[in-house]
PDB file of N, CA and C in Angstrom:
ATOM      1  N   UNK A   1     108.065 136.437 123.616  1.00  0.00           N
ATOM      2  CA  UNK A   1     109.092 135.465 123.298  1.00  0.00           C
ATOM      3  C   UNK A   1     109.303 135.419 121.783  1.00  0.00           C
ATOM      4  N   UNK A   2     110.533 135.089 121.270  1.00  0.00           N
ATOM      5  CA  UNK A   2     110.779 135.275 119.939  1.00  0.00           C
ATOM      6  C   UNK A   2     109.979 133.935 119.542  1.00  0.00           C
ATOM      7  N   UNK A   3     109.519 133.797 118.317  1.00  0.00           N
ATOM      8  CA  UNK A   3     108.549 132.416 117.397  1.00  0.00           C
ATOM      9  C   UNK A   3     109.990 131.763 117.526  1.00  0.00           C
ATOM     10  N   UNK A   4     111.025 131.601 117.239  1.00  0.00           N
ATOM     11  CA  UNK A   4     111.750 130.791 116.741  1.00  0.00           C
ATOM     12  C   UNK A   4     111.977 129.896 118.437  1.00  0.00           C
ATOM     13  N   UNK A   5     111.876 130.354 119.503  1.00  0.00           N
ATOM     14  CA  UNK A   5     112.224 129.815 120.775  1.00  0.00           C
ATOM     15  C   UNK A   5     110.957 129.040 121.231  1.00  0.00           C
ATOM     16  N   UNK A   6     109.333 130.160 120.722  1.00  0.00           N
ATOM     17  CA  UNK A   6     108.247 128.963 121.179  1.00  0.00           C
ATOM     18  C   UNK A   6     108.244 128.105 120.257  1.00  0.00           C
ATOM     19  N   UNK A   7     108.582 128.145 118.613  1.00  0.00           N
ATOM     20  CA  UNK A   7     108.274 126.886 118.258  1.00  0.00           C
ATOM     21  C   UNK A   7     109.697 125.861 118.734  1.00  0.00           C
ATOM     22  N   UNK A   8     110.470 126.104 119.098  1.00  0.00           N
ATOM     23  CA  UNK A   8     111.105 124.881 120.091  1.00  0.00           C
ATOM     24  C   UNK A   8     111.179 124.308 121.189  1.00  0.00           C
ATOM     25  N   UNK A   9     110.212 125.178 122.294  1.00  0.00           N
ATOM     26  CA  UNK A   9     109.178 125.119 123.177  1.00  0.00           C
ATOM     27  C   UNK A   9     108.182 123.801 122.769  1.00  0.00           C
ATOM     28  N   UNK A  10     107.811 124.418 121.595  1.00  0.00           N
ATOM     29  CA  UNK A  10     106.470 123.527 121.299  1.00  0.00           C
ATOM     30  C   UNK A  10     107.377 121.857 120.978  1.00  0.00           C
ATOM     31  N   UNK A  11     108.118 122.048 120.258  1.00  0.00           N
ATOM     32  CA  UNK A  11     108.608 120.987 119.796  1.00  0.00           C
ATOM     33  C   UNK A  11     108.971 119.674 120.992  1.00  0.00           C
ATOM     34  N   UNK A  12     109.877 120.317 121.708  1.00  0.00           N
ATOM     35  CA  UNK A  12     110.377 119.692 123.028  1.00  0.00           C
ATOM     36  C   UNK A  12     109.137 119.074 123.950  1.00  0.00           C
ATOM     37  N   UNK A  13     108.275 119.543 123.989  1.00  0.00           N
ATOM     38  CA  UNK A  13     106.900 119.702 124.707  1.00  0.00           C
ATOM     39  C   UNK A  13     106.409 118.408 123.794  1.00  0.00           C
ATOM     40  N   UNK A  14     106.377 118.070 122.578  1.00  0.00           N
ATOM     41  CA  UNK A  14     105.385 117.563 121.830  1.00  0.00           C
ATOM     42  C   UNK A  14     106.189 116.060 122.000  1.00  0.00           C
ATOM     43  N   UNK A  15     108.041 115.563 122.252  1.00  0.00           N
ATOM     44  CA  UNK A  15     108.193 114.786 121.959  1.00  0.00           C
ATOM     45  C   UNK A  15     108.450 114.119 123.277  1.00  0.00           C
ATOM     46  N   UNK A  16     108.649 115.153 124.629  1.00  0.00           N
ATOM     47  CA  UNK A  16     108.331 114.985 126.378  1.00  0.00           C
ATOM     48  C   UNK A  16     106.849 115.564 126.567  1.00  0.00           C
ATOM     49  N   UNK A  17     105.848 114.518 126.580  1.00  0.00           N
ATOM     50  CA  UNK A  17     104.847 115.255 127.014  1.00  0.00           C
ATOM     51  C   UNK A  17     104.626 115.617 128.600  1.00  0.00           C
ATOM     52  N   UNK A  18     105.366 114.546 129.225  1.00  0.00           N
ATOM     53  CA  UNK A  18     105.575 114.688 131.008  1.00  0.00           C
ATOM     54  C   UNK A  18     106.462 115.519 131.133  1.00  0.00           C
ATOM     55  N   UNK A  19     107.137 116.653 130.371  1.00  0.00           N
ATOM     56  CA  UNK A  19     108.118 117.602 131.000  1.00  0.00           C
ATOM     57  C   UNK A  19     107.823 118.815 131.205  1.00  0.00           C
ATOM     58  N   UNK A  20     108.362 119.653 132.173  1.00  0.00           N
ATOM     59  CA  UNK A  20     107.274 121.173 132.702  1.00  0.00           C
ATOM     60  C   UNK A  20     107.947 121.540 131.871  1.00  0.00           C
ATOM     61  N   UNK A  21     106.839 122.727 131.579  1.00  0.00           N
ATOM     62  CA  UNK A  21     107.528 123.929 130.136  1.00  0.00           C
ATOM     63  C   UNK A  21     108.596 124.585 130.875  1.00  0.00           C
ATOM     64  N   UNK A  22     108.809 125.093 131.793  1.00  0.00           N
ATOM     65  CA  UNK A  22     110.060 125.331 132.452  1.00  0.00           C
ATOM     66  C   UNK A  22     111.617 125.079 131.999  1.00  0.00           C
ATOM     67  N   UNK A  23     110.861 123.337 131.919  1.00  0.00           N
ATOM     68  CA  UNK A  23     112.574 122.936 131.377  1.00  0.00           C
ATOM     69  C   UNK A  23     112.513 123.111 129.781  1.00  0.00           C
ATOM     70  N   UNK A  24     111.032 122.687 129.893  1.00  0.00           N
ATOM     71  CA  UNK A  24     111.601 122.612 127.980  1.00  0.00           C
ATOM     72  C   UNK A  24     111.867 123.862 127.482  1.00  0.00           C
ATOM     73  N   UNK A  25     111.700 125.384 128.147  1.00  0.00           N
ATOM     74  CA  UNK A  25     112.346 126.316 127.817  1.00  0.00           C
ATOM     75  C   UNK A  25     113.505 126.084 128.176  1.00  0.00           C
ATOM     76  N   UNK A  26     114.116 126.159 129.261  1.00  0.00           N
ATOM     77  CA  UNK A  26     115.534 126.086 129.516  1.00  0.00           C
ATOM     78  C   UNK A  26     116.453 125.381 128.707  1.00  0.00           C
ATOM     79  N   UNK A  27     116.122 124.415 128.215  1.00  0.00           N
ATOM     80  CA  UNK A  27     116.425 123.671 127.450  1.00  0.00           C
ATOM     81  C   UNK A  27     116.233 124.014 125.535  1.00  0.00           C
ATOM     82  N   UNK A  28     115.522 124.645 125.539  1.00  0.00           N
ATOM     83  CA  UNK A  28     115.663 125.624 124.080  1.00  0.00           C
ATOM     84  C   UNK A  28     116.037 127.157 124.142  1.00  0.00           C
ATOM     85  N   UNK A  29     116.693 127.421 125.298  1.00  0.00           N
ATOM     86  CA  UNK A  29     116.996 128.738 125.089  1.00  0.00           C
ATOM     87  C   UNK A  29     118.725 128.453 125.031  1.00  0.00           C
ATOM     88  N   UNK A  30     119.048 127.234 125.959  1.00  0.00           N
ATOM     89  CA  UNK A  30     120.510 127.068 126.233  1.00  0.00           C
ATOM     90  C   UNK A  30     120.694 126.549 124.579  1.00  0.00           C
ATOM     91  N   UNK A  31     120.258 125.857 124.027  1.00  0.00           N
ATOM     92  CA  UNK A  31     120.501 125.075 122.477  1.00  0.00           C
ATOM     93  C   UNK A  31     120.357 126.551 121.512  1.00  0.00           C
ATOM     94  N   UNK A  32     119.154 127.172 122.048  1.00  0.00           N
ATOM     95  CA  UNK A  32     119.318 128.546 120.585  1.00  0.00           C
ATOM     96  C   UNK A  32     120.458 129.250 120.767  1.00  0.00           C
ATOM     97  N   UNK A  33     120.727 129.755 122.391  1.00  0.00           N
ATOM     98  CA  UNK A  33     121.752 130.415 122.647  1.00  0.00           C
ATOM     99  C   UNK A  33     123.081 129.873 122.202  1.00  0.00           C
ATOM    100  N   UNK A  34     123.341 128.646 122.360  1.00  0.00           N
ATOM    101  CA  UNK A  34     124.183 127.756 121.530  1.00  0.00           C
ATOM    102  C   UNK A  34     124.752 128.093 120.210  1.00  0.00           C
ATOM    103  N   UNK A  35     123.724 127.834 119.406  1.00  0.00           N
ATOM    104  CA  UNK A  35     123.393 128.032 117.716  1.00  0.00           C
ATOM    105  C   UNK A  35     123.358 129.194 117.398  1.00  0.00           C
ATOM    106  N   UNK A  36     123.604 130.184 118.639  1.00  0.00           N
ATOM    107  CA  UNK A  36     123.293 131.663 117.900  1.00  0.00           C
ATOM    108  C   UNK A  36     122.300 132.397 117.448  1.00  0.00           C
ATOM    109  N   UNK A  37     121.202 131.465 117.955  1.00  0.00           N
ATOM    110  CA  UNK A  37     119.860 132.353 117.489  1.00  0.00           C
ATOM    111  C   UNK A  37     119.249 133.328 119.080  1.00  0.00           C
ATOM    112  N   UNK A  38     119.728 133.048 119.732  1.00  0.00           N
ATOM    113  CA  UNK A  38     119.606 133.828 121.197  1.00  0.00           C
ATOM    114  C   UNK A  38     121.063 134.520 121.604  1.00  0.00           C
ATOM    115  N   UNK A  39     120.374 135.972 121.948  1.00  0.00           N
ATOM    116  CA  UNK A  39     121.889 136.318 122.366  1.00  0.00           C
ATOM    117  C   UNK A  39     122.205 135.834 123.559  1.00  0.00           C
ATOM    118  N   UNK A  40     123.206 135.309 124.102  1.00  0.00           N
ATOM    119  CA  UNK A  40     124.077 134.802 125.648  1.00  0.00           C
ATOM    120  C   UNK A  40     123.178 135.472 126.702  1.00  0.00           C
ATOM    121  N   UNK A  41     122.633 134.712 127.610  1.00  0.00           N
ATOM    122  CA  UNK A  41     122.112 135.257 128.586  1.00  0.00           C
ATOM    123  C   UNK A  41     121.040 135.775 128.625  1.00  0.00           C
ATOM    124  N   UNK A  42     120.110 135.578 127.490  1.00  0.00           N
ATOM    125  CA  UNK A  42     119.052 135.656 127.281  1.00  0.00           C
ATOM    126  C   UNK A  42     118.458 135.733 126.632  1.00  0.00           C
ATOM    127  N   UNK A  43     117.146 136.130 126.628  1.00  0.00           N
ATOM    128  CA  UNK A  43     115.962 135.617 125.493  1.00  0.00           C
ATOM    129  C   UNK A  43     115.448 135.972 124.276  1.00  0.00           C
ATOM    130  N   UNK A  44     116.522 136.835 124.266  1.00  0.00           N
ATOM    131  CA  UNK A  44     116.272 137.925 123.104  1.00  0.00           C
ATOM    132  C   UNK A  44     116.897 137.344 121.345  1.00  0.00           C
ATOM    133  N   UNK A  45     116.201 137.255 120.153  1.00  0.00           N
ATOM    134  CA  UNK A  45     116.389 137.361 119.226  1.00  0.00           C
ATOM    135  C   UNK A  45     117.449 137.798 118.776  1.00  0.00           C
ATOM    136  N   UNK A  46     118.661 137.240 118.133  1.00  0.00           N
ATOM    137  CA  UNK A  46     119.679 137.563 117.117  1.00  0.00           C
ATOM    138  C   UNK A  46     118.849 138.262 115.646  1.00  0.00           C
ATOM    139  N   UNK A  47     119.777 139.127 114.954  1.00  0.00           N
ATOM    140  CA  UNK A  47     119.177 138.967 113.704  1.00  0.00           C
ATOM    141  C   UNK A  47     119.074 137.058 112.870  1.00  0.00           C
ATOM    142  N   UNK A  48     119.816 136.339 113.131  1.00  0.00           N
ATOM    143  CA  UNK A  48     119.850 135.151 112.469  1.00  0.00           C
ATOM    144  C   UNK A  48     118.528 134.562 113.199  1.00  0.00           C
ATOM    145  N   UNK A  49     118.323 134.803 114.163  1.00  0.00           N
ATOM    146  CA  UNK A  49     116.934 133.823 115.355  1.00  0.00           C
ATOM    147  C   UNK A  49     115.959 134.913 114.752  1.00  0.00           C
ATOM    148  N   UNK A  50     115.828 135.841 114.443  1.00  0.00           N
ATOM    149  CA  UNK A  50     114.817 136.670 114.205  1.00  0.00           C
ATOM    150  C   UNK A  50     114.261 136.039 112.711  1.00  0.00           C
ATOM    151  N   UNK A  51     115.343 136.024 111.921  1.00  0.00           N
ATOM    152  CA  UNK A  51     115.340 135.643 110.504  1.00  0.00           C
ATOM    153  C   UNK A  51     114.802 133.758 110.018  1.00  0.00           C
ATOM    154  N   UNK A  52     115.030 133.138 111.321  1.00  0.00           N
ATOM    155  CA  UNK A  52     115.251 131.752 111.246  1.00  0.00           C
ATOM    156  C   UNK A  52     113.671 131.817 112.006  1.00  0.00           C
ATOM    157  N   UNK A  53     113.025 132.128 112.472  1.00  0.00           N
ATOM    158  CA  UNK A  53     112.211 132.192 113.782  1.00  0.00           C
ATOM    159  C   UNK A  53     110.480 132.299 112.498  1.00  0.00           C
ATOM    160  N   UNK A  54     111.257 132.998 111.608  1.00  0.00           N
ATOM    161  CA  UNK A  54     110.366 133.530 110.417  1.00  0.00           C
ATOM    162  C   UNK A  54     110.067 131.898 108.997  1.00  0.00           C
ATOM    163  N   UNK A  55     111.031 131.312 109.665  1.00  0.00           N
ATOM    164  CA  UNK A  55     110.887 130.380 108.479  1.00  0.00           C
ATOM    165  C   UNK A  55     110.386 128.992 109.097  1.00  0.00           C
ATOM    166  N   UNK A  56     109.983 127.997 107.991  1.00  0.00           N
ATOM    167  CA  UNK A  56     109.512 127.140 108.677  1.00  0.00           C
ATOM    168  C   UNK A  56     110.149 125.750 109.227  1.00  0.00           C
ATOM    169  N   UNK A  57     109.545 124.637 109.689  1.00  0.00           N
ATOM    170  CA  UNK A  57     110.649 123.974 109.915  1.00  0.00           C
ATOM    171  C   UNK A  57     111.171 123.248 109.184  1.00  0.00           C
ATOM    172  N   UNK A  58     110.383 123.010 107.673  1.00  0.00           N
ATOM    173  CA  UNK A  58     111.343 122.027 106.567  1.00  0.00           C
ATOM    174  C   UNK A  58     112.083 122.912 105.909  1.00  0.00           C
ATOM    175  N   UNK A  59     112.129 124.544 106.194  1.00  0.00           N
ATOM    176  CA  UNK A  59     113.178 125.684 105.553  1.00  0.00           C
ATOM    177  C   UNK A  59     114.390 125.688 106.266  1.00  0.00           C
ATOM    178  N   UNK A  60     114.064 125.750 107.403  1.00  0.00           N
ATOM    179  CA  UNK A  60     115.352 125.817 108.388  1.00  0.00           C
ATOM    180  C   UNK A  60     116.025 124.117 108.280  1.00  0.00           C
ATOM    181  N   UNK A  61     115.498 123.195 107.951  1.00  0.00           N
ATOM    182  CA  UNK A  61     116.183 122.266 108.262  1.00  0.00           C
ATOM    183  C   UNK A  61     116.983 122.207 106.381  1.00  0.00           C
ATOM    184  N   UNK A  62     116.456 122.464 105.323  1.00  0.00           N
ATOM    185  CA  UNK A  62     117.147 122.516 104.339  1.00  0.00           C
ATOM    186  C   UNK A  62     118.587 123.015 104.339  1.00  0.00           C
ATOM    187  N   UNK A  63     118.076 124.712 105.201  1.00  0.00           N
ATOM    188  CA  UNK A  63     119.568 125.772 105.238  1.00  0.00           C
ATOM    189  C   UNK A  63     120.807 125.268 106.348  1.00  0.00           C
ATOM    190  N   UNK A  64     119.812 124.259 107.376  1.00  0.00           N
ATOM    191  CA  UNK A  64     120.909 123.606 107.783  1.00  0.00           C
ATOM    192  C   UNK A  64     121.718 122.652 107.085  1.00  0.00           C
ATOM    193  N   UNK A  65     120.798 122.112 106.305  1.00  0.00           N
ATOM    194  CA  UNK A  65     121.792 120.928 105.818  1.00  0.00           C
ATOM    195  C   UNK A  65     122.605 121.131 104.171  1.00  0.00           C
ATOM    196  N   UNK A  66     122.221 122.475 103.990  1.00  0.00           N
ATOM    197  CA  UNK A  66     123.345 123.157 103.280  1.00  0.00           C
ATOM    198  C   UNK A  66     124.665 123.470 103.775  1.00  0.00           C
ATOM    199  N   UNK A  67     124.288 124.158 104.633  1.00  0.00           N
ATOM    200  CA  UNK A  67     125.483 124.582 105.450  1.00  0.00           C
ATOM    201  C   UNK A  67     126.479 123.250 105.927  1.00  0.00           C
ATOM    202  N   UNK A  68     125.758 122.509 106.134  1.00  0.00           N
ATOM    203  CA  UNK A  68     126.542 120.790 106.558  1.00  0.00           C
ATOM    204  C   UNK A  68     126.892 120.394 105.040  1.00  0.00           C
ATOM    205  N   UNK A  69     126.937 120.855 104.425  1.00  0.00           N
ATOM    206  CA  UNK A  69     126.998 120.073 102.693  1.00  0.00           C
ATOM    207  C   UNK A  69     128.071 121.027 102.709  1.00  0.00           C
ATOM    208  N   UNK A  70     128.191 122.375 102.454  1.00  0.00           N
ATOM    209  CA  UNK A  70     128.968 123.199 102.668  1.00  0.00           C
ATOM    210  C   UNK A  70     130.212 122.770 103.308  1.00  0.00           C
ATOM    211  N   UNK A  71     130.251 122.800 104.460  1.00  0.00           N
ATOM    212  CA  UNK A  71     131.605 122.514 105.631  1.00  0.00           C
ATOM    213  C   UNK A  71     132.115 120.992 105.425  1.00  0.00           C
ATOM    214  N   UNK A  72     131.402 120.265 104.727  1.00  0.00           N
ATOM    215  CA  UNK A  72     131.934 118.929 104.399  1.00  0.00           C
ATOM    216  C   UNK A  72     132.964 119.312 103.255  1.00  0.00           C
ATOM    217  N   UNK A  73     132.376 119.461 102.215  1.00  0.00           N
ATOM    218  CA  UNK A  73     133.357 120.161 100.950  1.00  0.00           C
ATOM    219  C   UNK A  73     134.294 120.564 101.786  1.00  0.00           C
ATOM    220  N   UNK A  74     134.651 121.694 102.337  1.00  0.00           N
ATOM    221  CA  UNK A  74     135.495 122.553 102.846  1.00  0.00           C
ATOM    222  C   UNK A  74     136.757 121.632 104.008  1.00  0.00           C
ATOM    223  N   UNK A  75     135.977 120.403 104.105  1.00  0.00           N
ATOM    224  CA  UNK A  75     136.949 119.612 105.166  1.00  0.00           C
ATOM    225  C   UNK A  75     136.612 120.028 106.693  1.00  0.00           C
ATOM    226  N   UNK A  76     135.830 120.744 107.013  1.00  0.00           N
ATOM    227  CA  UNK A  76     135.444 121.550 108.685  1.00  0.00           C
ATOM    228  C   UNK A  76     134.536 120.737 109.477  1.00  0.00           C
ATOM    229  N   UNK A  77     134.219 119.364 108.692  1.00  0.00           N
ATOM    230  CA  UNK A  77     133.420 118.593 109.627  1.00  0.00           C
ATOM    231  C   UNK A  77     134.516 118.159 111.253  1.00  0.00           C
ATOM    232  N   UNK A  78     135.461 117.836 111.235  1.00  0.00           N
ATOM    233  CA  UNK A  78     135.729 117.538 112.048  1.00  0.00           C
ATOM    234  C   UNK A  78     135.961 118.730 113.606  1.00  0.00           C
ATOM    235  N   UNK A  79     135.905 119.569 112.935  1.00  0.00           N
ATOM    236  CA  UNK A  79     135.647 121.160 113.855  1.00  0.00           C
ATOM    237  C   UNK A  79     134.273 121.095 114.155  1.00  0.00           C
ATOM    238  N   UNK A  80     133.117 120.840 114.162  1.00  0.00           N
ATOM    239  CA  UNK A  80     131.776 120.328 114.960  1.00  0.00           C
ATOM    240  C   UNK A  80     131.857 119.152 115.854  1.00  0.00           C
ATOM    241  N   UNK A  81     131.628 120.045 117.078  1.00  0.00           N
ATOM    242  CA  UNK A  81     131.082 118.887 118.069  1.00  0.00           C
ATOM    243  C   UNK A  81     130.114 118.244 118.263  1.00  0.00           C
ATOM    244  N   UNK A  82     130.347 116.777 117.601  1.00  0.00           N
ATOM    245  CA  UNK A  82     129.408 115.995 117.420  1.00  0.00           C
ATOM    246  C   UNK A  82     129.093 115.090 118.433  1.00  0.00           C
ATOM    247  N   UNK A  83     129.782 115.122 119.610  1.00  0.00           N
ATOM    248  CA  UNK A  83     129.900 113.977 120.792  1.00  0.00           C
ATOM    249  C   UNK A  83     128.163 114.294 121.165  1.00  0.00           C
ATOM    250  N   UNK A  84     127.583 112.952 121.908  1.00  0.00           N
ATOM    251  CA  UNK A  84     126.363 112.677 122.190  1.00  0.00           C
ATOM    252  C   UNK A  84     125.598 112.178 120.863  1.00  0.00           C
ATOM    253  N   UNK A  85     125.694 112.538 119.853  1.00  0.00           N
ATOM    254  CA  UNK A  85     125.243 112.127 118.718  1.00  0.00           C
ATOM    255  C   UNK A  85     125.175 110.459 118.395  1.00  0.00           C
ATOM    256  N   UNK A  86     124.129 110.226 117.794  1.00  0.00           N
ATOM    257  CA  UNK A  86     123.637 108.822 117.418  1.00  0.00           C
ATOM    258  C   UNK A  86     123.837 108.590 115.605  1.00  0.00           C
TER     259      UNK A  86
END
């Protein structure tokens, strides 16, 4: 399995401790596959999930929130689907 999918395995797992790893994969492969770090349909590593999978989680959450600093400037926030969000 690519690191970047078990450590969201692990993650999901750590904040449902009553949930079968089953789902909490299913449930981080449909979100990576999402985000582009899984290619469609399966489990396999993108170069970006390969590259992201390598870093840690206060790295990846920085480059995300560049990229959100980024698309704000640019006016593209409203092109993210933010529905479900708190």
């Amino acid at each position: 399995m690519p690191k970047i999918l078990d450590d969201a395995v692990e993650s999901i797992m750590k904040k449902n401790p009553d949930m079968s790893k089953s789902s909490a994969y299913a449930i981080a492969t449909k979100s990576l596959q999402k985000s582009g770090d899984l290619k469609e349909g399966s489990q396999e590593a993108t170069k970006k999930g390969d590259r992201r999978g390598e870093m840690s989680k206060a790295t990846r959450a920085r480059t995300r929130a560049r990229k959100y600093k980024i698309e704000r400037k640019m006016g593209r926030k409203e092109e993210r689907n933010t529905s479900g969000r708190n």
